[in-house]
PDB file of N, CA and C in Angstrom:
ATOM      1  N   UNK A   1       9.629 -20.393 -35.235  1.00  0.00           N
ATOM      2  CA  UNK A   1      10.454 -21.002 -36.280  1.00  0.00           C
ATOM      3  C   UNK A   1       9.698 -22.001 -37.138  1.00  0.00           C
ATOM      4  N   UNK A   2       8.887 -22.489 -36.550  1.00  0.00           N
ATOM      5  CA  UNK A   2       8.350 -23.740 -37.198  1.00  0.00           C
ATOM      6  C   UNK A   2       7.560 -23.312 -38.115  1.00  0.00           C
ATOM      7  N   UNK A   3       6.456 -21.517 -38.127  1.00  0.00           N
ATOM      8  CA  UNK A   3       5.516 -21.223 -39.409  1.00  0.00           C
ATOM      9  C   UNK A   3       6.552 -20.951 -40.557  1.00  0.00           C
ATOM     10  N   UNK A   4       8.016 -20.195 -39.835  1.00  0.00           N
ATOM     11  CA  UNK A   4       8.563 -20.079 -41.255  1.00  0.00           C
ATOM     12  C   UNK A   4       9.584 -20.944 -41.808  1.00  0.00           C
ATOM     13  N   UNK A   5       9.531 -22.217 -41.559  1.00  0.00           N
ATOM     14  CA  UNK A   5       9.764 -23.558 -42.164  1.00  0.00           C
ATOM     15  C   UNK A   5       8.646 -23.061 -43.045  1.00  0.00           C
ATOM     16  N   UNK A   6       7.272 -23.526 -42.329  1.00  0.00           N
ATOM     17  CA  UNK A   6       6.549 -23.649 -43.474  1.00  0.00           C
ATOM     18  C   UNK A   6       5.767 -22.546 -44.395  1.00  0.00           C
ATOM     19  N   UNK A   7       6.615 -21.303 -44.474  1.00  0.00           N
ATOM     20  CA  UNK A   7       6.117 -20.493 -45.447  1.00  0.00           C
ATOM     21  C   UNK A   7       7.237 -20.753 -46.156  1.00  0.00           C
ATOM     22  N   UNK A   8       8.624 -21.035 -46.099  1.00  0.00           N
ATOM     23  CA  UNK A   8       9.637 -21.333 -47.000  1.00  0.00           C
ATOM     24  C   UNK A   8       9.622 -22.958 -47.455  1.00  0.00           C
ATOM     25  N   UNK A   9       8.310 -23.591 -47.183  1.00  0.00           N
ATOM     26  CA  UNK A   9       8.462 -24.356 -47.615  1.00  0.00           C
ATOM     27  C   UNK A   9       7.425 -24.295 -48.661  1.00  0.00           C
ATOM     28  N   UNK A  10       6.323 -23.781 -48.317  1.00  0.00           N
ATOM     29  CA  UNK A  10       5.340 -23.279 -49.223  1.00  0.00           C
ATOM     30  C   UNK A  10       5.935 -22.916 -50.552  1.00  0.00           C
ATOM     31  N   UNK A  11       6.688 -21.556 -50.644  1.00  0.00           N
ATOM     32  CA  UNK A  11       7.574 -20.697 -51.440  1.00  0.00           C
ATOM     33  C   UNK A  11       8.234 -21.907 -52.306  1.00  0.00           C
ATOM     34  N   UNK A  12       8.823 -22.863 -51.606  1.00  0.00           N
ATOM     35  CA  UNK A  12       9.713 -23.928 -52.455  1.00  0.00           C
ATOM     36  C   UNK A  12       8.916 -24.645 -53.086  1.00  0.00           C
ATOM     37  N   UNK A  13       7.665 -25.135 -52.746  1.00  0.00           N
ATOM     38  CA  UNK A  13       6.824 -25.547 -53.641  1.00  0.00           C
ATOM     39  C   UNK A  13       6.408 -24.944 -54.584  1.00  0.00           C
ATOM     40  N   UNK A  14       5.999 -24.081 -54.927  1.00  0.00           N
ATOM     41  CA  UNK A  14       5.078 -22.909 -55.434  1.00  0.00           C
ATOM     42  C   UNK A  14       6.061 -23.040 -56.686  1.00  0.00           C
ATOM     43  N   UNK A  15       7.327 -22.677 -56.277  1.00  0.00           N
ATOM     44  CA  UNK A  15       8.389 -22.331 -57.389  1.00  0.00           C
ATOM     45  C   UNK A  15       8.779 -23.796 -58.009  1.00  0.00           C
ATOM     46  N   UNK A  16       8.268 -24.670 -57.646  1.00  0.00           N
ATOM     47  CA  UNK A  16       8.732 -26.426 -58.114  1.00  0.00           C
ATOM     48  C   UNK A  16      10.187 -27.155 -58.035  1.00  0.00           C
ATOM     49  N   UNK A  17      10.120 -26.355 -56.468  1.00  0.00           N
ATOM     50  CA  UNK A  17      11.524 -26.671 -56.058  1.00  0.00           C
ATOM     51  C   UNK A  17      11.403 -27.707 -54.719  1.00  0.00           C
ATOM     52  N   UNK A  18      12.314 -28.523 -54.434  1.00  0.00           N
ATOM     53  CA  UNK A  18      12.286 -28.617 -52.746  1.00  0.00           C
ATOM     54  C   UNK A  18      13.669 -28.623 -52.681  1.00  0.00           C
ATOM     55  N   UNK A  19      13.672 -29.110 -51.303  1.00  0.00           N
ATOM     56  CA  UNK A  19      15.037 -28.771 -50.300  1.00  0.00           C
ATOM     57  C   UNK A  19      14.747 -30.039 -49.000  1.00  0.00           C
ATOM     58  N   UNK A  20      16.153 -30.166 -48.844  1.00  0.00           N
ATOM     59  CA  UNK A  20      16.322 -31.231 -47.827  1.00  0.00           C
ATOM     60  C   UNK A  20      15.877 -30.889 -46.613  1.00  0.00           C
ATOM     61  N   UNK A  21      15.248 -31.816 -45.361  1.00  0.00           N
ATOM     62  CA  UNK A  21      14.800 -30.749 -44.085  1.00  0.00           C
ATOM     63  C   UNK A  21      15.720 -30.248 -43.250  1.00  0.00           C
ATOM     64  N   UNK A  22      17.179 -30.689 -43.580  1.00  0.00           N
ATOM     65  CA  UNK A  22      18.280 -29.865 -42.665  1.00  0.00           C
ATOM     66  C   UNK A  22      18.453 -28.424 -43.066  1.00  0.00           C
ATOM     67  N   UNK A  23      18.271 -28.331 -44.398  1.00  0.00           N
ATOM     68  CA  UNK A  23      18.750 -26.580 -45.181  1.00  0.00           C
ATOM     69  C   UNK A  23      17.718 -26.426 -44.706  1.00  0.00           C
ATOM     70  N   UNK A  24      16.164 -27.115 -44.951  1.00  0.00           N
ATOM     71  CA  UNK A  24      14.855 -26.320 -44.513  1.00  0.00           C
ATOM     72  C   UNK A  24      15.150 -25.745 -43.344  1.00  0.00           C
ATOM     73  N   UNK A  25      15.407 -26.584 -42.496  1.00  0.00           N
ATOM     74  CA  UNK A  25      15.633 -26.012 -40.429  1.00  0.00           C
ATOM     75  C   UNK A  25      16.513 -24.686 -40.317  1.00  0.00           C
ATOM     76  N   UNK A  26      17.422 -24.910 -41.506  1.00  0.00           N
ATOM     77  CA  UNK A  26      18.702 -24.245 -41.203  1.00  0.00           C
ATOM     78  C   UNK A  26      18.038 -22.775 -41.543  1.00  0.00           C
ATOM     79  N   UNK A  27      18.213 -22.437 -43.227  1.00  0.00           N
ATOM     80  CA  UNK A  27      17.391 -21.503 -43.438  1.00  0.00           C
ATOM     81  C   UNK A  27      15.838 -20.341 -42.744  1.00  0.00           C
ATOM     82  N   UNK A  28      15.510 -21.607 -42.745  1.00  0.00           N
ATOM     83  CA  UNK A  28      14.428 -20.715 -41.855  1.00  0.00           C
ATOM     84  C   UNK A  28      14.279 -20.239 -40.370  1.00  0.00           C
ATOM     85  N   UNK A  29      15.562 -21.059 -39.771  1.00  0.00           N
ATOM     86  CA  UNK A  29      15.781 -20.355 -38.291  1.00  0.00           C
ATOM     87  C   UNK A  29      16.353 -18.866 -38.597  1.00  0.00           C
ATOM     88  N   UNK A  30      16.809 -18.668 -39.734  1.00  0.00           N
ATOM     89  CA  UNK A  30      17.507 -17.053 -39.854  1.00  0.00           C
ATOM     90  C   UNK A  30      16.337 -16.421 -40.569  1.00  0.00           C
ATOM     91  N   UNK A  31      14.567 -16.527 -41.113  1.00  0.00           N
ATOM     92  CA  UNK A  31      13.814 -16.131 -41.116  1.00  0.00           C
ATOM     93  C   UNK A  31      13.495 -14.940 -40.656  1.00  0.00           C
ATOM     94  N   UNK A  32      13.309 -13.770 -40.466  1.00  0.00           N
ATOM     95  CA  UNK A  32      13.110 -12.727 -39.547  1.00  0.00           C
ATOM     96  C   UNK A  32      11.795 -12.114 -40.056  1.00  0.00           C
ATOM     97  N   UNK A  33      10.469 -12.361 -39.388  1.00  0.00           N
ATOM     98  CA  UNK A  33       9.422 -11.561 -39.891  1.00  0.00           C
ATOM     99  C   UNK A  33       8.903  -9.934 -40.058  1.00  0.00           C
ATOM    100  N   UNK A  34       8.993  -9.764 -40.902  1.00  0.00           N
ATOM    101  CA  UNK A  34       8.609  -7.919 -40.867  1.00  0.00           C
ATOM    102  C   UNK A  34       7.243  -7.686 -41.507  1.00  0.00           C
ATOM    103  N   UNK A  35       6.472  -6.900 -40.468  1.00  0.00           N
ATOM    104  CA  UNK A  35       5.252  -6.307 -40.652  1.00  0.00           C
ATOM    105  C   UNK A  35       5.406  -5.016 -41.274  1.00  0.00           C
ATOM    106  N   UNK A  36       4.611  -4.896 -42.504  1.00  0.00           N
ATOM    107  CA  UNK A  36       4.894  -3.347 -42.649  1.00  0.00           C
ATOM    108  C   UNK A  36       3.612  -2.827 -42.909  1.00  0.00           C
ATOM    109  N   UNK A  37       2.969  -1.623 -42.763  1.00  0.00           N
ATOM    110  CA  UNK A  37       2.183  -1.318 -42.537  1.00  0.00           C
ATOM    111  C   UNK A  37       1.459  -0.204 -43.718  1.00  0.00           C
ATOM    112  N   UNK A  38       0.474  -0.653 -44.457  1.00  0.00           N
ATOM    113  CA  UNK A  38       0.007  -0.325 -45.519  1.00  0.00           C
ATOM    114  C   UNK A  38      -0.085   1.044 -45.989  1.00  0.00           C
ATOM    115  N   UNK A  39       1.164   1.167 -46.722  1.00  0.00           N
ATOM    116  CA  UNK A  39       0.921   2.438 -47.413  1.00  0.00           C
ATOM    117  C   UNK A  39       2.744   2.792 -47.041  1.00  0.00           C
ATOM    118  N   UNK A  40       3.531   1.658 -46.830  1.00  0.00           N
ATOM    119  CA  UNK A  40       5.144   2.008 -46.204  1.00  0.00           C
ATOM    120  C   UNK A  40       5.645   1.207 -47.071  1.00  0.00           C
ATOM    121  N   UNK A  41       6.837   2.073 -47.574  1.00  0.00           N
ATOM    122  CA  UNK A  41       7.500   1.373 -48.330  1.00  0.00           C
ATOM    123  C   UNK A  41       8.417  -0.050 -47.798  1.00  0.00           C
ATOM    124  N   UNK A  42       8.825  -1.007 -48.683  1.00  0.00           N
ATOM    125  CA  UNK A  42       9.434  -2.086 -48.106  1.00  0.00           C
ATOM    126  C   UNK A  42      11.515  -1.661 -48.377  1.00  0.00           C
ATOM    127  N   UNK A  43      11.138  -1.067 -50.092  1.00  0.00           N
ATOM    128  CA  UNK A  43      12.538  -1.160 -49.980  1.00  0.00           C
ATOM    129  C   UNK A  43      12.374  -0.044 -51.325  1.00  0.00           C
ATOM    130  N   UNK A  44      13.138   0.963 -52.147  1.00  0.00           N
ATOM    131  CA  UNK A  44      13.380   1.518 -52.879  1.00  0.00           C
ATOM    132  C   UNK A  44      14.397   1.314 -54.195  1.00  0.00           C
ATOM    133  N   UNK A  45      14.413   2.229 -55.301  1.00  0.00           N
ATOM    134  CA  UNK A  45      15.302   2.125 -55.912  1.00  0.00           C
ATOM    135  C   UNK A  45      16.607   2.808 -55.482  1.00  0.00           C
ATOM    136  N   UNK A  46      17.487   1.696 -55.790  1.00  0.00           N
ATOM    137  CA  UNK A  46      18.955   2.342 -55.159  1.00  0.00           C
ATOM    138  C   UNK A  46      19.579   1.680 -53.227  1.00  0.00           C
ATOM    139  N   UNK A  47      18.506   1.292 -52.912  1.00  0.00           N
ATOM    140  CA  UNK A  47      18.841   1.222 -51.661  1.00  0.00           C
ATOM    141  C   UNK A  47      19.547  -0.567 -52.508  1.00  0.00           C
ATOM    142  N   UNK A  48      20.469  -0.649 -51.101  1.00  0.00           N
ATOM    143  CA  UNK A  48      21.243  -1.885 -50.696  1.00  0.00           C
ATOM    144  C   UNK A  48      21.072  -3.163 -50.790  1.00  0.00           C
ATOM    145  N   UNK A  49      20.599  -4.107 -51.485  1.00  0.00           N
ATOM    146  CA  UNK A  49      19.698  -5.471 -51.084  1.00  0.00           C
ATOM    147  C   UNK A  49      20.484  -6.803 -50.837  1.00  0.00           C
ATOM    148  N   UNK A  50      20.096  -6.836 -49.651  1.00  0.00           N
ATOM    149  CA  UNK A  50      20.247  -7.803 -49.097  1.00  0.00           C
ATOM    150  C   UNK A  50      19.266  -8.936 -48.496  1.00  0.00           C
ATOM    151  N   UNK A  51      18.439  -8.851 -48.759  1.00  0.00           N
ATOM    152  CA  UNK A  51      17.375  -9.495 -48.227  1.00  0.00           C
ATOM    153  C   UNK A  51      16.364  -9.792 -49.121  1.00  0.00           C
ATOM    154  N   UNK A  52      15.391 -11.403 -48.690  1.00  0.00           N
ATOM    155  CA  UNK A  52      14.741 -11.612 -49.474  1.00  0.00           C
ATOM    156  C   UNK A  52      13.389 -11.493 -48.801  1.00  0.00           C
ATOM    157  N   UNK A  53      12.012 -10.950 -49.138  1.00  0.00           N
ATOM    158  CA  UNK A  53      10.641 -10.855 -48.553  1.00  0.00           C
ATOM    159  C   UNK A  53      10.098 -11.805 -49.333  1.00  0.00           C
ATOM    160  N   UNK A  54       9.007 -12.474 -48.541  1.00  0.00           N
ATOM    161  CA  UNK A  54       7.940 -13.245 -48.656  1.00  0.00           C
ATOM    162  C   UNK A  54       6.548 -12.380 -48.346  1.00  0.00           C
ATOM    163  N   UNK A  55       5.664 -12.575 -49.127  1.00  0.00           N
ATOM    164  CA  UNK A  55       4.931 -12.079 -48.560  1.00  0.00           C
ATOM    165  C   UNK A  55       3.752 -13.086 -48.079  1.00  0.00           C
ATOM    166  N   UNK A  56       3.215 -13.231 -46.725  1.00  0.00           N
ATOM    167  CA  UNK A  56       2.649 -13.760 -46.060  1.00  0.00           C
ATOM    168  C   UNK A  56       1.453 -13.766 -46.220  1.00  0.00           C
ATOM    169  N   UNK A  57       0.663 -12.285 -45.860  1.00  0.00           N
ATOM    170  CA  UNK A  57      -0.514 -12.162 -45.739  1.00  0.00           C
ATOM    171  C   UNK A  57      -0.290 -10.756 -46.825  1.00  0.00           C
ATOM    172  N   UNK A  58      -1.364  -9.984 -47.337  1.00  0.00           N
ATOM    173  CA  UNK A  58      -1.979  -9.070 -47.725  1.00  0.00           C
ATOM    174  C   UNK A  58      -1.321  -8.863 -49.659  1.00  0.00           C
ATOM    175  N   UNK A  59      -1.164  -7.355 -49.275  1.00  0.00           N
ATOM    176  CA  UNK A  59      -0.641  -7.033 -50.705  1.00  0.00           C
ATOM    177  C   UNK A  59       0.536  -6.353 -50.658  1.00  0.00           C
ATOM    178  N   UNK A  60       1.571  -6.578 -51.698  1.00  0.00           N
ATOM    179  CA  UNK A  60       2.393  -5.739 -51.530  1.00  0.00           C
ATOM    180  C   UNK A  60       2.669  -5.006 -53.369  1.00  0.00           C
ATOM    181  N   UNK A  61       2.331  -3.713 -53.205  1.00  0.00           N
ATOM    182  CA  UNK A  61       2.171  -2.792 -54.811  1.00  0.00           C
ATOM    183  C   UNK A  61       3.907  -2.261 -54.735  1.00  0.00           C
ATOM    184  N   UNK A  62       4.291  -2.651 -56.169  1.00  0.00           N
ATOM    185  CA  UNK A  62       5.640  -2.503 -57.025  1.00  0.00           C
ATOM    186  C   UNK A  62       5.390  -1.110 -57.660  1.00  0.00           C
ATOM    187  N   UNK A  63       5.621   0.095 -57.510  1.00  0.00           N
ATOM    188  CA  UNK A  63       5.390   1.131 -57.995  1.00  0.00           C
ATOM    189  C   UNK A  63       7.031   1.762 -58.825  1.00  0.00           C
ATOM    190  N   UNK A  64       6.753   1.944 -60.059  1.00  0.00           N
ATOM    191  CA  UNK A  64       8.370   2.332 -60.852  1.00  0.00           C
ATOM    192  C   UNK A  64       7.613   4.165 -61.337  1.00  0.00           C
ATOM    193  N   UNK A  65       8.466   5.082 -60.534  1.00  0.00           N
ATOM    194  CA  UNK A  65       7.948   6.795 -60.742  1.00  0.00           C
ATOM    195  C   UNK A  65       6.401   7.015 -60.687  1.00  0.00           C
ATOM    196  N   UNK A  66       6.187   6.416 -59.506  1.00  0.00           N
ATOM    197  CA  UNK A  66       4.631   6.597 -58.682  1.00  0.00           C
ATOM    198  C   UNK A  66       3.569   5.617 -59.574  1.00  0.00           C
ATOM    199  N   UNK A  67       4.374   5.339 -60.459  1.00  0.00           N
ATOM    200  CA  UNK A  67       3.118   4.202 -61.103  1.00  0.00           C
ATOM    201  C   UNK A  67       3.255   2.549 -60.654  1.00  0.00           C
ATOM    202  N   UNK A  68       1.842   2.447 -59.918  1.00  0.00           N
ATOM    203  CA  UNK A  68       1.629   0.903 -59.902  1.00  0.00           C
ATOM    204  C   UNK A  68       2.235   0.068 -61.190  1.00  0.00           C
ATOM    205  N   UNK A  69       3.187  -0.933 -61.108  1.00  0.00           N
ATOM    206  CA  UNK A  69       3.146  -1.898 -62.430  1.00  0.00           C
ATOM    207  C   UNK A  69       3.030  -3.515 -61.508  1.00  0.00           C
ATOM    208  N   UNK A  70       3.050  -3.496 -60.258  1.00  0.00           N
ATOM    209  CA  UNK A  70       3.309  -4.830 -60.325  1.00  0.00           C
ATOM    210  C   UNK A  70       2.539  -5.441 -58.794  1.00  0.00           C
ATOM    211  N   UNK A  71       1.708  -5.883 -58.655  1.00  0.00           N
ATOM    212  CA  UNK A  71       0.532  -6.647 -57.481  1.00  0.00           C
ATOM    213  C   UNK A  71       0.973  -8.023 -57.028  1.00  0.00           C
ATOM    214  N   UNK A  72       1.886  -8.298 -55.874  1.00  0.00           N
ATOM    215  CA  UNK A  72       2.698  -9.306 -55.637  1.00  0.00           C
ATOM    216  C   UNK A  72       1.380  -9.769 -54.218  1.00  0.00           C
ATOM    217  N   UNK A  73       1.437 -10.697 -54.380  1.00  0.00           N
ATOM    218  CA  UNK A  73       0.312 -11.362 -52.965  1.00  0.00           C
ATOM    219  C   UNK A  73       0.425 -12.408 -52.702  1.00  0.00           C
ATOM    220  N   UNK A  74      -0.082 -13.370 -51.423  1.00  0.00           N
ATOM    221  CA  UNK A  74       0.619 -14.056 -50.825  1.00  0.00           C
ATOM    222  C   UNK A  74       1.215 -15.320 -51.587  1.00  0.00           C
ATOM    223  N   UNK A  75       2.602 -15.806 -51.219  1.00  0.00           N
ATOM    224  CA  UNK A  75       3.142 -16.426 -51.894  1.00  0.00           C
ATOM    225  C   UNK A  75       4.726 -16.406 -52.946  1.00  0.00           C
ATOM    226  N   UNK A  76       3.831 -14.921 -52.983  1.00  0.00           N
ATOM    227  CA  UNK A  76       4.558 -14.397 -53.961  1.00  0.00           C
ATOM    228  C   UNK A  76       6.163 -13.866 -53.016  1.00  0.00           C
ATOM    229  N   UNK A  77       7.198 -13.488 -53.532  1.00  0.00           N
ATOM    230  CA  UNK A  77       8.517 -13.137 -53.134  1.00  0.00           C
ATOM    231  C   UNK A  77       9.232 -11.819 -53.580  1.00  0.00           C
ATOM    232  N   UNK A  78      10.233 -11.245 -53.292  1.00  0.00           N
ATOM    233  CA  UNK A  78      11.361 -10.426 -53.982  1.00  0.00           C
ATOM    234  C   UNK A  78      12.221  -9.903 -53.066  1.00  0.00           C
ATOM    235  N   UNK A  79      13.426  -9.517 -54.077  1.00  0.00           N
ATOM    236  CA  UNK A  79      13.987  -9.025 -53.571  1.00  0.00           C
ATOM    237  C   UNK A  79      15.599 -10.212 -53.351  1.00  0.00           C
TER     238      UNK A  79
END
């Protein structure tokens, strides 16, 4: 719990935001980390969204009808 305090706290900086440390605690205990494994999609067009990704470590490629448009890396968010 405590790294993803501080990747959502990172994220809140980044964006020139903060947050009090009770929402911080609160929020990030419902954190759930997902590994996905290069070359797998995270989420599609049309599917359901509910959820927000961070991305931690590596790269994650935005592809709209098989074309790359968009190189999100660490820091970066969606969704």
């Amino acid at each position: 719990p405590e790294n993803r305090a501080i990747v959502l706290k990172n994220f809140m900086s980044i964006a020139g935001l903060t947050m009090d440390q009770h929402l911080l605690k609160t929020l990030s205990a419902n954190l759930k980390p997902r590994v996905v494994q290069m070359g797998r999609y995270v989420v599609r067009k049309g599917d359901e969204g509910s959820s927000m990704f961070f991305v931690v470590s590596g790269v994650c490629v935005c592809y709209v009808n098989n074309e790359p448009v968009e190189r999100l890396v660490k820091g970066a968010c969606f969704g």
